[in-house]
C-alpha atoms as a PDB file:
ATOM      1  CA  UNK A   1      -5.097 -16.867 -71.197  1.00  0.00           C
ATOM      2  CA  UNK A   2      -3.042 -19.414 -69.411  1.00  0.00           C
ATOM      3  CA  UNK A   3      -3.806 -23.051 -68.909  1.00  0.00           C
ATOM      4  CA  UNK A   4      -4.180 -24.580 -65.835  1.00  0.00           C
ATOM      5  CA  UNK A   5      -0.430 -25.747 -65.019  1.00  0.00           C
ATOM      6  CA  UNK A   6       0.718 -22.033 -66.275  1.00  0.00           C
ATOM      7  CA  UNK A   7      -1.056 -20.388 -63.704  1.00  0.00           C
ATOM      8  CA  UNK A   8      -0.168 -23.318 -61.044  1.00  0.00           C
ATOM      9  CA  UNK A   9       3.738 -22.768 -61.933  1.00  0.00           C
ATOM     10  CA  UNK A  10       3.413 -18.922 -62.068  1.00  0.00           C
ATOM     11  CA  UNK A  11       1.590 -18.437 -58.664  1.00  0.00           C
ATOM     12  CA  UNK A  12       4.010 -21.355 -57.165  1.00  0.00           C
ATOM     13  CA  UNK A  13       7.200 -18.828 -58.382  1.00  0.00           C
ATOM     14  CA  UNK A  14       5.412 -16.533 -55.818  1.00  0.00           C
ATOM     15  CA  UNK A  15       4.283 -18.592 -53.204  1.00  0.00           C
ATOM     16  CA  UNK A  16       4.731 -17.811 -49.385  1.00  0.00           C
ATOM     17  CA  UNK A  17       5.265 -20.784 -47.436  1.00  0.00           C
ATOM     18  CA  UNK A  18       3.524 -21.513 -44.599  1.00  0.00           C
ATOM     19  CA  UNK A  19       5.371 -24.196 -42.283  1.00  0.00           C
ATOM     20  CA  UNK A  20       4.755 -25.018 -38.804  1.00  0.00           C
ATOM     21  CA  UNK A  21       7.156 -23.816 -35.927  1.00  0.00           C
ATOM     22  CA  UNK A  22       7.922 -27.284 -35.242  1.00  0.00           C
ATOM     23  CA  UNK A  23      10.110 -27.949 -38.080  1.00  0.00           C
ATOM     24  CA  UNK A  24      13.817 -27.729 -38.259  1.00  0.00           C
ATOM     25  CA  UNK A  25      15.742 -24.768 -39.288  1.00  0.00           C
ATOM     26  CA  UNK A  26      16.617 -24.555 -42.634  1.00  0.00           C
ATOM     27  CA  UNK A  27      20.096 -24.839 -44.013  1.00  0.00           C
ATOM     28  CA  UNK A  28      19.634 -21.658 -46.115  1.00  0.00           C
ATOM     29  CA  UNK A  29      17.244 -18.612 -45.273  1.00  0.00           C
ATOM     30  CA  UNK A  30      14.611 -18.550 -47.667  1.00  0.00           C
ATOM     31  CA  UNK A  31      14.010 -15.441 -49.732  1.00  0.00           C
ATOM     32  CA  UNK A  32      10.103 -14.258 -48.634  1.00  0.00           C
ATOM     33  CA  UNK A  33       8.462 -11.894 -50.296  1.00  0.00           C
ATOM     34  CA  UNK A  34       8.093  -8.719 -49.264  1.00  0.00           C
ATOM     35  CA  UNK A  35       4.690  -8.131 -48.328  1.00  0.00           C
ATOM     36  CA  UNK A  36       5.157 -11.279 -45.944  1.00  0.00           C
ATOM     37  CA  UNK A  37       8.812  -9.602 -44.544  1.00  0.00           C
ATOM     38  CA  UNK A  38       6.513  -6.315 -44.067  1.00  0.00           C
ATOM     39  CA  UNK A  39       3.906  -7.775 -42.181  1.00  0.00           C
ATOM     40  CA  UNK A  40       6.748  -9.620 -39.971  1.00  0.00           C
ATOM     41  CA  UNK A  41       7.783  -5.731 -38.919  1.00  0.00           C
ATOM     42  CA  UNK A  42       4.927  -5.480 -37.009  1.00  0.00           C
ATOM     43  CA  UNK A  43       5.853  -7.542 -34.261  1.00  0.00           C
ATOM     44  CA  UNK A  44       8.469  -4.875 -33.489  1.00  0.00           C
ATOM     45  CA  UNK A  45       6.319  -2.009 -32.735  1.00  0.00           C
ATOM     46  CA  UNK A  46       6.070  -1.710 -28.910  1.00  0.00           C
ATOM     47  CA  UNK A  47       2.765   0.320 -28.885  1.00  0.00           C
ATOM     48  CA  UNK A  48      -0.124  -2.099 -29.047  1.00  0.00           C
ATOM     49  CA  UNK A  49      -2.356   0.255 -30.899  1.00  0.00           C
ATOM     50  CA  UNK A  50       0.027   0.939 -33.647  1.00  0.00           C
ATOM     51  CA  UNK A  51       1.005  -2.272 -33.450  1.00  0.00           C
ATOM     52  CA  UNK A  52      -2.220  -3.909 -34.215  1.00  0.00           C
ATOM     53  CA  UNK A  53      -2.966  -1.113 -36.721  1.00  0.00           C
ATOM     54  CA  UNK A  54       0.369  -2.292 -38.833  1.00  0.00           C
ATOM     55  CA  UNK A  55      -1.049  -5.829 -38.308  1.00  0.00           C
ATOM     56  CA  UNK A  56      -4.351  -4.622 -39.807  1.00  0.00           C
ATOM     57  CA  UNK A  57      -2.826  -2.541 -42.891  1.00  0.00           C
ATOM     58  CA  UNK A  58      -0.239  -5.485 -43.471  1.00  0.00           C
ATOM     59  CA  UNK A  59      -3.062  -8.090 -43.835  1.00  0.00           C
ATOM     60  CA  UNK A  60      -5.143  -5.886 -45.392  1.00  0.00           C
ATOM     61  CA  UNK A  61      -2.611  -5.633 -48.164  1.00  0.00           C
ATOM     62  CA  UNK A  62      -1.425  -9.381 -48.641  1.00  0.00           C
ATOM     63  CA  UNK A  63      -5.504 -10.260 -48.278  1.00  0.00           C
ATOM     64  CA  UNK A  64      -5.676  -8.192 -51.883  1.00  0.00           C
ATOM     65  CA  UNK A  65      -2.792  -9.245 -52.778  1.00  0.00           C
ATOM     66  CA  UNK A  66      -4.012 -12.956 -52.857  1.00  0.00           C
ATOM     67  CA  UNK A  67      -7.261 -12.061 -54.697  1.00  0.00           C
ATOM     68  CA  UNK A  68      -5.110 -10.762 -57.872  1.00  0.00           C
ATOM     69  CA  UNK A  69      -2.878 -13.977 -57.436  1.00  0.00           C
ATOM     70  CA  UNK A  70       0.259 -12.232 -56.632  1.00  0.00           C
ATOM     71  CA  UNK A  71       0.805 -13.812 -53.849  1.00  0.00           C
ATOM     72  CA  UNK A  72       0.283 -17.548 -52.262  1.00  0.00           C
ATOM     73  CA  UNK A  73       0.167 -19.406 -49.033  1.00  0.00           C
ATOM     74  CA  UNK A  74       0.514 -23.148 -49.028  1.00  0.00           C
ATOM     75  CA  UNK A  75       1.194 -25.154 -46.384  1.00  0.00           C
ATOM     76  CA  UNK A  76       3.531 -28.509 -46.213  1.00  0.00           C
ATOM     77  CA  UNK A  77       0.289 -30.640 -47.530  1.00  0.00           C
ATOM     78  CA  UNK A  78      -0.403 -28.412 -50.663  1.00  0.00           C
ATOM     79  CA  UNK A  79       2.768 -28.098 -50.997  1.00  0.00           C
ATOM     80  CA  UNK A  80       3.699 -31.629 -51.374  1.00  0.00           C
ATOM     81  CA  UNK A  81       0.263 -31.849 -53.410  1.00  0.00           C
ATOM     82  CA  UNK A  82       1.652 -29.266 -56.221  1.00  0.00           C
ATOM     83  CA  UNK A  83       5.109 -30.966 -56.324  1.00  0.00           C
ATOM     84  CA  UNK A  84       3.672 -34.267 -56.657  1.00  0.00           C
ATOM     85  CA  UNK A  85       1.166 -33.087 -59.975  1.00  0.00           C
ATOM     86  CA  UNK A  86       4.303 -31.709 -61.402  1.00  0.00           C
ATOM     87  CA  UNK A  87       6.554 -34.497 -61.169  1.00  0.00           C
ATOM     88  CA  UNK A  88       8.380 -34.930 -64.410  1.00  0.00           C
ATOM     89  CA  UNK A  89       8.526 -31.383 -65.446  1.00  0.00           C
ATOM     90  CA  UNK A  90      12.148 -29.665 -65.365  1.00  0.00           C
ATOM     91  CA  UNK A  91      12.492 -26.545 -63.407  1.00  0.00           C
ATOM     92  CA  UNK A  92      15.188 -24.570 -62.641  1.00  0.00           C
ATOM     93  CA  UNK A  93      16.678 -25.425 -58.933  1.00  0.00           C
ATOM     94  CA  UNK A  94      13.491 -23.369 -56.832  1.00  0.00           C
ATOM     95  CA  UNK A  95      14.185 -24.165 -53.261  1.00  0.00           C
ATOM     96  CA  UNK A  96      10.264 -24.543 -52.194  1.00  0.00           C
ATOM     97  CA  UNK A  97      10.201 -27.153 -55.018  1.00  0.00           C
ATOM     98  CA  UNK A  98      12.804 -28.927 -53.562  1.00  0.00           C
ATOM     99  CA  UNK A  99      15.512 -28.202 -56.015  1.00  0.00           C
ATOM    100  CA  UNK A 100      17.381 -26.758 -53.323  1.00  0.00           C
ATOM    101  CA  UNK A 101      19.566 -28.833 -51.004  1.00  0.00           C
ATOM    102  CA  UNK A 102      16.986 -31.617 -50.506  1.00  0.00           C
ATOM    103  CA  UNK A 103      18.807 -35.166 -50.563  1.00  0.00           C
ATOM    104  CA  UNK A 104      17.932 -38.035 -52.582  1.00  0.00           C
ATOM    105  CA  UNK A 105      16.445 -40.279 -49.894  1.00  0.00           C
ATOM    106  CA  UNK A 106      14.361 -36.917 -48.671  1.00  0.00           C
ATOM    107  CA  UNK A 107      12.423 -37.060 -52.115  1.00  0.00           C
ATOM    108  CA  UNK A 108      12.089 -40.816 -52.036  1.00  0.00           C
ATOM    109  CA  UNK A 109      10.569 -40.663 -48.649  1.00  0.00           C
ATOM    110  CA  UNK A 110       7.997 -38.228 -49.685  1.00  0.00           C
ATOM    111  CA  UNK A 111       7.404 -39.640 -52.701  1.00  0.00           C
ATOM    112  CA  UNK A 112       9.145 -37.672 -55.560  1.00  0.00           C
ATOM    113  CA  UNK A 113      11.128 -40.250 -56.896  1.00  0.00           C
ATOM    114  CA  UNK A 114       8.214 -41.809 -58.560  1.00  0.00           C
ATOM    115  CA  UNK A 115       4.419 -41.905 -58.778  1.00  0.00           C
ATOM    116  CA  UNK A 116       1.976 -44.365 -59.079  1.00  0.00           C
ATOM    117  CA  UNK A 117      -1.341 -43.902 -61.376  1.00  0.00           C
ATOM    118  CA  UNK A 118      -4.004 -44.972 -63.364  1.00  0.00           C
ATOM    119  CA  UNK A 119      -3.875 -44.413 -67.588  1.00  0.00           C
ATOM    120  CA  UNK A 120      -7.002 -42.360 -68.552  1.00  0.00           C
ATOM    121  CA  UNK A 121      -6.180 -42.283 -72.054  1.00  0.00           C
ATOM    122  CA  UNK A 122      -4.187 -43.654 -74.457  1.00  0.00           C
ATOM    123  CA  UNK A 123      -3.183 -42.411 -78.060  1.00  0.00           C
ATOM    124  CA  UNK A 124      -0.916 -44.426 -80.413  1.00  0.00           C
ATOM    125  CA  UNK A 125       2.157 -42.656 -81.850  1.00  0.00           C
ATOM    126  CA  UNK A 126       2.771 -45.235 -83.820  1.00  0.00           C
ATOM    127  CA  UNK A 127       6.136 -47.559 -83.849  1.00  0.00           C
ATOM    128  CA  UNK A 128       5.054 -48.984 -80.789  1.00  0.00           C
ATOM    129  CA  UNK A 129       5.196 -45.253 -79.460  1.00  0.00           C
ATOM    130  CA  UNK A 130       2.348 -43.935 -76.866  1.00  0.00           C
ATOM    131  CA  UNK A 131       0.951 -40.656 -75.633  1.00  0.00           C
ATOM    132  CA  UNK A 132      -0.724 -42.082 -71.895  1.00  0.00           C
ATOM    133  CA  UNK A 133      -3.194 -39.561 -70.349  1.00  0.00           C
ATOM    134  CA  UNK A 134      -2.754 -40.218 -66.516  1.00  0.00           C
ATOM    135  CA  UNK A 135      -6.139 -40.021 -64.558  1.00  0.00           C
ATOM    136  CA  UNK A 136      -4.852 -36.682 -62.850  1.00  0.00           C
ATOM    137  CA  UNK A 137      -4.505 -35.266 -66.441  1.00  0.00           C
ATOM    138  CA  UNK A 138      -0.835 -35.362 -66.541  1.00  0.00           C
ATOM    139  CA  UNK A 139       0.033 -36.701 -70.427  1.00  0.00           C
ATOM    140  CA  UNK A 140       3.374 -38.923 -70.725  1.00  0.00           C
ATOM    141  CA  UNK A 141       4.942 -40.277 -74.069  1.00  0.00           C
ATOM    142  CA  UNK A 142       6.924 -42.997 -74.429  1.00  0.00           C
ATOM    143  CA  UNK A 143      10.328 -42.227 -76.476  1.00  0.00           C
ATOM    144  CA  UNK A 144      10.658 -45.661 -77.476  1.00  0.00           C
ATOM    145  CA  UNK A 145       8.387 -48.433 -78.233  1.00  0.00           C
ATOM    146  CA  UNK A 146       6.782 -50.214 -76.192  1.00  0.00           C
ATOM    147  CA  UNK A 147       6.908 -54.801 -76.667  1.00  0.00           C
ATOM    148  CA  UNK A 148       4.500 -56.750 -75.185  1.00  0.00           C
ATOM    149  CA  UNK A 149       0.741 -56.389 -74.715  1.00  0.00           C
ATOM    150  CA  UNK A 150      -0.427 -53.150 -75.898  1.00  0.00           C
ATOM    151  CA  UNK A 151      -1.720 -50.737 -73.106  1.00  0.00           C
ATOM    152  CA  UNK A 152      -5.248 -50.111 -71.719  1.00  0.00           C
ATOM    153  CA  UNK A 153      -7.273 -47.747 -69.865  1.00  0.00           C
ATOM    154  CA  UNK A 154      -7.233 -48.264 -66.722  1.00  0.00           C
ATOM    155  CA  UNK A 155      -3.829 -50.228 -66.059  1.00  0.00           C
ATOM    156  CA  UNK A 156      -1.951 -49.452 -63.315  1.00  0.00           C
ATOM    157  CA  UNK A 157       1.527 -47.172 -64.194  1.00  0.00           C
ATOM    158  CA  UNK A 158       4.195 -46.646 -62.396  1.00  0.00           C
ATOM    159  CA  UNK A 159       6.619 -44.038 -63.612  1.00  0.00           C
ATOM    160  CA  UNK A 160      10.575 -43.351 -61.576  1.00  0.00           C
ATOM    161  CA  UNK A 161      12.910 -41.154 -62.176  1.00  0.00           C
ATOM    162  CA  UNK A 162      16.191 -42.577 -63.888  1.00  0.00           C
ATOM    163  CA  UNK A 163      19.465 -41.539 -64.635  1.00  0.00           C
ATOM    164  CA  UNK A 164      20.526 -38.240 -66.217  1.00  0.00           C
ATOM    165  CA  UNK A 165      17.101 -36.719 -65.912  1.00  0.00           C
ATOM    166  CA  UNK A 166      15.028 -38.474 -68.111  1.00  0.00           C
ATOM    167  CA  UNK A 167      12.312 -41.274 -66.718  1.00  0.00           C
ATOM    168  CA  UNK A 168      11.195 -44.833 -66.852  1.00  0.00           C
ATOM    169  CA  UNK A 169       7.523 -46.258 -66.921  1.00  0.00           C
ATOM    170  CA  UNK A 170       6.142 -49.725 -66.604  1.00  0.00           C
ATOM    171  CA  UNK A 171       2.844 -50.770 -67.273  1.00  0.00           C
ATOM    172  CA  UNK A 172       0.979 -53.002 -65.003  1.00  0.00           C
ATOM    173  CA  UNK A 173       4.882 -54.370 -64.009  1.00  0.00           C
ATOM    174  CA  UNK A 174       5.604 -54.879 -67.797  1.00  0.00           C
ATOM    175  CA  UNK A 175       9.218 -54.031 -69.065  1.00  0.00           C
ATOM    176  CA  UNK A 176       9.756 -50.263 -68.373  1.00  0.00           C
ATOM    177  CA  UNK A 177      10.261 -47.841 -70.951  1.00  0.00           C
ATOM    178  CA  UNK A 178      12.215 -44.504 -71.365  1.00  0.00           C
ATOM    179  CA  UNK A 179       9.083 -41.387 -70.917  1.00  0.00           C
ATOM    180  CA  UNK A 180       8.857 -37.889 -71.346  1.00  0.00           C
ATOM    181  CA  UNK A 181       6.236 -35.188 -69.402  1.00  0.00           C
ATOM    182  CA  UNK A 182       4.746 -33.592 -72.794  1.00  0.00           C
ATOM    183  CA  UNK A 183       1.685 -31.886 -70.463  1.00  0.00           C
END
C-alpha cells in the first residue's frame, strides 16, 4: 500500500495538464498522454455525428481512466499546490514540475525557492540535531546542530534553497541551518 506522497508522486508522473489558452507557448512541446492526444483527434472528424460520438467514447475512456488513477488533470492552481508540498524532495528534471527550462527568478516568483511554515512537531536527534514536523506534515532534519534557543511548536520556519542542492532553515529568524526533506 503506498503512503500518501507515493501515490501523490506516482499519479503526478501521469498527470495531464490542464492550462488555460491564454498562456504563452511553451518552449518545448510537452509529451501528453495518449488518451488526452486521442481525444484531441476528434476535433478532426468533419461529420458532427461521428464526431461527437469520438468525443463521447474518448471521454468515456479518460473518465475511467481517472477512477483507477491512471490518469490526472490539474490545473495551474493544483499544480502549483503539489509542487509547493513537495518542495525539498529531489526529482529527476519532470518538465510539469518545473525541472524543465523554468528560470531561477520564475521559481522565486511563484514561490519555490523557499517556503514559509509553522513546526508541528519537534523530535531531538540529539547533538543539537532536530527532526521538525511542519504543520502540512512535511518532516525536515537538521544535518547540523542547531545554537541558540532550542525550538518550539509553533515557531515560525522558514526554509530556502541553497547552493549545490541542499537547504537552509531558520527558526523564528535565528541563525539558519543546513536541512534535509526526510518525509
Amino acid at each position: 500500500m503506498m503512503n500518501r506522497t507515493g501515490r501523490l508522486v506516482a499519479a503526478i508522473m501521469v498527470a495531464v495538464v490542464a492550462t488555460g489558452g491564454a498562456t504563452a507557448a511553451p518552449k518545448t512541446q510537452q509529451p501528453r498522454a495518449a488518451i488526452f492526444t486521442d481525444l484531441l483527434q476528434c476535433r478532426g472528424i468533419a461529420d458532427n455525428a461521428q464526431r461527437l460520438a469520438c468525443f463521447d467514447r474518448q471521454v468515456g475512456e479518460m473518465d475511467e481512466a481517472a477512477h483507477r488513477d491512471e490518469v490526472v488533470v490539474l490545473d495551474k492552481t493544483e499544480l502549483k499546490k503539489t509542487r509547493k508540498t513537495l518542495f525539498g524532495f529531489s526529482f529527476p528534471k519532470l518538465p510539469f514540475l518545473g525541472g524543465g527550462e523554468e528560470d531561477e527568478a520564475q521559481a522565486k516568483e511563484e514561490g519555490f525557492s523557499h517556503i514559509e511554515a509553522m513546526i508541528g512537531s519537534l523530535r531531538s536527534l540529539g547533538y543539537g540535531k532536530w527532526q521538525i514536523g511542519l504543520e502540512d506534515g512535511a518532516q525536515w532534519t537538521t544535518t547540523e546542530a542547531i545554537a541558540g534557543p532550542t525550538p518550539k511548536i509553533g515557531q515560525k520556519i522558514e526554509i530556502r534553497r541553497a547552493t549545490l542542492g541542499s537547504f537552509l532553515g531558520k527558526i523564528d529568524g535565528g541563525r539558519a541551518v543546513r536541512m534535509k526533506r526526510v518525509g
